[in-house]
Protein backbone atom coordinates (compact mmCIF):
# COMPACT_ATOMS: atom_id res chain seq x y z
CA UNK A 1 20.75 58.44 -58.34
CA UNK A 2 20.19 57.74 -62.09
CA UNK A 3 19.25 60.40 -64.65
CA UNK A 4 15.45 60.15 -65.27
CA UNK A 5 15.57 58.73 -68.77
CA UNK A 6 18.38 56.74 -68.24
CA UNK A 7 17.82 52.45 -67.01
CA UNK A 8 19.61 51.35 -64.51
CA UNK A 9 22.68 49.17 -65.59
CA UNK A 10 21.20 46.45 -62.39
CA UNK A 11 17.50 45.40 -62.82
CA UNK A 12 15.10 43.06 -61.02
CA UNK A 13 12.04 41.58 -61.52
CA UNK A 14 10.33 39.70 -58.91
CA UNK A 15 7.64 37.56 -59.08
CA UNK A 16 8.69 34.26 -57.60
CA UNK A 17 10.83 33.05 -54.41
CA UNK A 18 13.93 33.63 -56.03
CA UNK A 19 13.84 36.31 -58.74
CA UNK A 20 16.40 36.44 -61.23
CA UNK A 21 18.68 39.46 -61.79
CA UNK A 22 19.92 41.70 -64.79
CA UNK A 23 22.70 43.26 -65.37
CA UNK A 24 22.47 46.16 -68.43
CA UNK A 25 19.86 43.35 -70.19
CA UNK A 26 21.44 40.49 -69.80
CA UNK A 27 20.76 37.47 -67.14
CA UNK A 28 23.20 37.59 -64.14
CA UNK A 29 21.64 35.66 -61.89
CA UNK A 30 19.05 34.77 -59.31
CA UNK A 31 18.59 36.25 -55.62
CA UNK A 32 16.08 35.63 -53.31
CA UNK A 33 13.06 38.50 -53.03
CA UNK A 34 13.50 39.72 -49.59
CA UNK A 35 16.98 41.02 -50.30
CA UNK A 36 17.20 41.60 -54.94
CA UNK A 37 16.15 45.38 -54.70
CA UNK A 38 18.49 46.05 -51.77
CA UNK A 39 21.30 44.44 -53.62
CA UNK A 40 20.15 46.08 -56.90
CA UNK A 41 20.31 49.64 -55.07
CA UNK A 42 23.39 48.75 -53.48
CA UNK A 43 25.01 47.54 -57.00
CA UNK A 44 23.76 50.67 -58.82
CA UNK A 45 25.07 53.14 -56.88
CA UNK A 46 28.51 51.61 -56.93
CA UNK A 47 28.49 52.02 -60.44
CA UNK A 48 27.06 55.81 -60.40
CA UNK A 49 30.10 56.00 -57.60
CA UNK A 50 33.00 54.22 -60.50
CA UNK A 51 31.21 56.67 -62.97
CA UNK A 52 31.80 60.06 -60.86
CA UNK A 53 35.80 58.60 -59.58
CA UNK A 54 36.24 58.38 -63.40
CA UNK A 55 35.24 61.36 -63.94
CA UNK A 56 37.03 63.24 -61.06
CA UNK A 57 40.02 61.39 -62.73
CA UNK A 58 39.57 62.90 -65.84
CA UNK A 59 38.99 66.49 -64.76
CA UNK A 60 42.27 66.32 -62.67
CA UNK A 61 44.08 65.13 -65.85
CA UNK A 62 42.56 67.65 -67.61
CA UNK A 63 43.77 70.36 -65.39
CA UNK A 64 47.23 69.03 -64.96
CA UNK A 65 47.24 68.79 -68.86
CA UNK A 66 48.40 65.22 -68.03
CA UNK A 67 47.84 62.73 -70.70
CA UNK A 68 44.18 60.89 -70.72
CA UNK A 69 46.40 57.17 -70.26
CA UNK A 70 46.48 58.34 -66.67
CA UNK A 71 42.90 58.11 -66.07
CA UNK A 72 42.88 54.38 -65.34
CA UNK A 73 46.25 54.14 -63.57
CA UNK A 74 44.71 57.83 -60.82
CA UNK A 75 41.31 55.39 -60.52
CA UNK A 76 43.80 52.33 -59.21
CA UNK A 77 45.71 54.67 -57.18
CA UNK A 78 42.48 56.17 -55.34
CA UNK A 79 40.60 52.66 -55.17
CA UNK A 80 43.61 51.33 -53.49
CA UNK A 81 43.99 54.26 -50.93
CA UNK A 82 40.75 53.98 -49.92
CA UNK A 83 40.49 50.54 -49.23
CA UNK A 84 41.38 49.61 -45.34
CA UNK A 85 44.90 49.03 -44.64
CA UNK A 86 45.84 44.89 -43.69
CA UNK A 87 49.19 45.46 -43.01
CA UNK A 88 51.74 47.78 -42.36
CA UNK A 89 51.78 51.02 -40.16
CA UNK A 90 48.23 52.50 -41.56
CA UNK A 91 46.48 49.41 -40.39
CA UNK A 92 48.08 49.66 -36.48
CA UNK A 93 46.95 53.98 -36.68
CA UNK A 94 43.43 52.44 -38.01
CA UNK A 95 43.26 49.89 -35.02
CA UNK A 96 44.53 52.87 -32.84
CA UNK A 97 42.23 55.32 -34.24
CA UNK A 98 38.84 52.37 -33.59
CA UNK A 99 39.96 51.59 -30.18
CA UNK A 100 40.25 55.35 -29.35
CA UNK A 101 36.40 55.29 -30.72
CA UNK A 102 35.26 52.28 -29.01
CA UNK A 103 36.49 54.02 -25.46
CA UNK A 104 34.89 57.45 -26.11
CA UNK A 105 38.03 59.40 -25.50
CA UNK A 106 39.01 62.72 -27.06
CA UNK A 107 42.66 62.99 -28.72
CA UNK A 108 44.27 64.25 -25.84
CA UNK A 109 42.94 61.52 -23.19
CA UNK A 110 43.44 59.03 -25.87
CA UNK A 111 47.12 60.18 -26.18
CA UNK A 112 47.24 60.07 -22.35
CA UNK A 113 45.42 56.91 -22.10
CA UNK A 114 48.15 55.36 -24.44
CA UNK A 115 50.74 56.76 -22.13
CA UNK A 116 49.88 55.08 -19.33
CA UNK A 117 50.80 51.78 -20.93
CA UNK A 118 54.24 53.73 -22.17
CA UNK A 119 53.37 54.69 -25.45
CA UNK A 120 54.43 58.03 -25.72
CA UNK A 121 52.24 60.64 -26.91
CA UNK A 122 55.49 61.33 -29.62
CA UNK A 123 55.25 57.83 -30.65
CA UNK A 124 51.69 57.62 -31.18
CA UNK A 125 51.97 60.96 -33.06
CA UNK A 126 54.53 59.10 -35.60
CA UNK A 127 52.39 56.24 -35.71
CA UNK A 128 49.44 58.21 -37.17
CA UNK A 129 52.18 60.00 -39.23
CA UNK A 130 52.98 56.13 -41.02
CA UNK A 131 56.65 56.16 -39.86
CA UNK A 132 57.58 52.44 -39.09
CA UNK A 133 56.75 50.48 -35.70
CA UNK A 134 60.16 49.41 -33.87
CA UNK A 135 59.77 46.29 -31.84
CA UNK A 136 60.20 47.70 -28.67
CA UNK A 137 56.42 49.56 -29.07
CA UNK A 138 54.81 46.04 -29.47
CA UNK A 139 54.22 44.91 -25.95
CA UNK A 140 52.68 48.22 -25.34
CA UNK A 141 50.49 48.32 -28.32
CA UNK A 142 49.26 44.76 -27.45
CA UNK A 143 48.27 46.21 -24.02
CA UNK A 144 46.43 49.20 -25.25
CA UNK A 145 44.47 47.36 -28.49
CA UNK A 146 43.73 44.42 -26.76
CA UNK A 147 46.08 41.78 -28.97
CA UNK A 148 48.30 39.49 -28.44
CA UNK A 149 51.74 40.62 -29.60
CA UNK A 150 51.71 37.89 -32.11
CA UNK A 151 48.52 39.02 -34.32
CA UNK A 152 50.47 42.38 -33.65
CA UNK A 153 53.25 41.68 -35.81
CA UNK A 154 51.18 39.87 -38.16
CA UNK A 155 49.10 43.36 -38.41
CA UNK A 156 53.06 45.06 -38.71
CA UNK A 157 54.21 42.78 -40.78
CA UNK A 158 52.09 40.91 -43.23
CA UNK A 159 50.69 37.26 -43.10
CA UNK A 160 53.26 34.88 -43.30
CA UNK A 161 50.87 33.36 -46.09
């Protein structure tokens, strides 16, 4: 995904059992040889990924003649919305949204599967819209996602760590 001329920021070279590992010229460290160049092509094209985000970042500010001190602050904001939810609301619709997967069912027979273990199809609807989980939805959440009601609220609430 690099330009032509341009090295790749990760570089191998392999010659022995464990091969060691480059990172724009200098030593980073060793990996074995079965898995370096599918680390090394993994590891590049997160950076040509951080490259175009940046970029994106500084086109919208650009257009929004926002100021350029933004950039870094939009990248945070993106890399943390796209990261999967561990707590809260978005990570019950996630578990919702996986289960409904993992059963093969379309929206609507998901929404009536739901309601046969009284989930309404409302409240699923304002689960997936992020509003907050009362208590009285747990024991049928539980039911439908396969959880005990205690990793449940852990999921709702946050670890207690």
């Amino acid at each position: 995904m690099s330009l032509p001329n341009e090295p790749s920021a990760w570089q191998v070279e392999s010659s022995d059992a464990f091969v060691p590992v480059y990172y724009k010229g200098d030593l980073a460290g060793f990996f074995k040889k079965e898995y370096a160049h599918d680390i090394i092509k993994f590891l590049n094209e997160e950076e040509v990924l951080k490259k175009a985000l940046k970029l994106a970042c500084i086109d919208l500010v650009k257009e929004t003649n926002g100021d350029s001190k933004e950039v870094s602050n939009l990248i945070k904001k993106y890399i943390k919305m796209s990261r999967r939810p561990k707590y809260g609301t978005r990570a019950i619709a996630l578990l919702l949204a996986e289960r409904q997967k993992a059963l093969d069912l379309s929206s609507q027979e998901f929404a009536k599967f739901c309601d046969t273990f009284k989930l309404s199809p409302d409240a699923l609807n304002n689960i997936y819209a992020g509003e907050a989980i009362e208590d009285n939805l747990l024991a049928p959440l539980s039911r439908i996602l396969g959880i005990t009601k205690e990793q449940l609220l852990e999921v709702r609430d946050g670890s207690k760590e």
